[in-house]
C-alpha atoms as a PDB file:
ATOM      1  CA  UNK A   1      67.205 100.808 105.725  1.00  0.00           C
ATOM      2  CA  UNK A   2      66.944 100.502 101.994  1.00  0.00           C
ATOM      3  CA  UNK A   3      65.406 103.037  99.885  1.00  0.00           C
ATOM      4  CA  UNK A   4      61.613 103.023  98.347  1.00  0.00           C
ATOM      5  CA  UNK A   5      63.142 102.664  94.938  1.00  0.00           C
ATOM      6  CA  UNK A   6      65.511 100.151  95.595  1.00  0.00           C
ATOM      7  CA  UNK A   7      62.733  97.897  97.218  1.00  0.00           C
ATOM      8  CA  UNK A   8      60.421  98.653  94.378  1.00  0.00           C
ATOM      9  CA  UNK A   9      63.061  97.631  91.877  1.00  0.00           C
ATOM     10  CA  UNK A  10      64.096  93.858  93.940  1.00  0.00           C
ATOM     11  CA  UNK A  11      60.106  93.622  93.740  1.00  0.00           C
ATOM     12  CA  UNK A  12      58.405  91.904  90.994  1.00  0.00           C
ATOM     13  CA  UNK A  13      56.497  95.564  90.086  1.00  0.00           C
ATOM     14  CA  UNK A  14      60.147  96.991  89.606  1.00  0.00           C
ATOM     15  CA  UNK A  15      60.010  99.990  87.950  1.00  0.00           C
ATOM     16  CA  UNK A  16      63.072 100.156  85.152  1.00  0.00           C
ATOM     17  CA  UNK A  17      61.399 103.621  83.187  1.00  0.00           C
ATOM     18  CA  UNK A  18      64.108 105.631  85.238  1.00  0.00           C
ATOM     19  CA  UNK A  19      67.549 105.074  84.268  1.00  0.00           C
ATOM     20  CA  UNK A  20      70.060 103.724  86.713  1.00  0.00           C
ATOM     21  CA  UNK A  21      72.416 107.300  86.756  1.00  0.00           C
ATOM     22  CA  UNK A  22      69.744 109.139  87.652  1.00  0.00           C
ATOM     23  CA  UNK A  23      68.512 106.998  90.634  1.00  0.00           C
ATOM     24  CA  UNK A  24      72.231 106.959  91.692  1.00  0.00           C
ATOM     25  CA  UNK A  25      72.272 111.079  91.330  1.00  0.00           C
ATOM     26  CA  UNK A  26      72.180 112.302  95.454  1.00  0.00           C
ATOM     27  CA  UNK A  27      69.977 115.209  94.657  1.00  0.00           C
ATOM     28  CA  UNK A  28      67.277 113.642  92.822  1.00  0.00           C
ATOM     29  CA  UNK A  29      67.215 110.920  95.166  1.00  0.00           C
ATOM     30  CA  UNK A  30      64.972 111.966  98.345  1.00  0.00           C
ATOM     31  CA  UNK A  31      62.581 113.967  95.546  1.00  0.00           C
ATOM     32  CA  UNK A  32      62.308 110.533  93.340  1.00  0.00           C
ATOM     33  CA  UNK A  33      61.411 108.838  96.808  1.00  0.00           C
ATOM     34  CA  UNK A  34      58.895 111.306  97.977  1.00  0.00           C
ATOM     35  CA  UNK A  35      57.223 110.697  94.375  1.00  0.00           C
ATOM     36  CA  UNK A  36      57.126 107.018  94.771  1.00  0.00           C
ATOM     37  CA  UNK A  37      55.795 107.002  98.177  1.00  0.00           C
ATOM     38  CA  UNK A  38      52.901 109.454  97.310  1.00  0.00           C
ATOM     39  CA  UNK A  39      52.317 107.223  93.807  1.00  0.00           C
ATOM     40  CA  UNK A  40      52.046 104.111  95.883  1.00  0.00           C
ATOM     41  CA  UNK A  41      48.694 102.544  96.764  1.00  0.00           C
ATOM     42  CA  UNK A  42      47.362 101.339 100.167  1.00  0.00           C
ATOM     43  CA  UNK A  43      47.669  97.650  97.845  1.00  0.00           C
ATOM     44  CA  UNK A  44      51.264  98.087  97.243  1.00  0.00           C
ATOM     45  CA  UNK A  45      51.934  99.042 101.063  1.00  0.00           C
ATOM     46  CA  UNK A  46      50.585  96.191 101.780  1.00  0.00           C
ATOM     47  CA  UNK A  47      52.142  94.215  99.077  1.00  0.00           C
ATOM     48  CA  UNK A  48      55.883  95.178 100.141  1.00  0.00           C
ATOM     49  CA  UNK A  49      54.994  94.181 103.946  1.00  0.00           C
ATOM     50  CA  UNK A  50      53.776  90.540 103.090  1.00  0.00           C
ATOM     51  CA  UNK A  51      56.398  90.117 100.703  1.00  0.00           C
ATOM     52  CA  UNK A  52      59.342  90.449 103.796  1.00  0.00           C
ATOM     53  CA  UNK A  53      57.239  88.039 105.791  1.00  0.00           C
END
């Protein structure tokens, strides 16, 4: 299963504000997910699921 942010970043609303060696940092990683799942909308959700259709 791929991660939120790498999804988000394959996706035409990728995010590139956050460098690359701090994504790749282990401990930051779960954190930086829980952030992105909590700042995505309903929209997006829904977005990411039609978009793998």
């Amino acid at each position: 299963m791929k991660s939120i942010i790498m999804e988000r970043r394959e996706g035409a609303m990728a995010d590139t504000s956050i460098p690359e060696d701090y994504i790749c940092q282990h401990r930051y990683r779960l954190e930086t997910e829980r952030q992105y799942a909590l700042l995505m909308t309903e929209t997006e959700k829904i977005g990411i699921l039609q978009e793998r259709k």
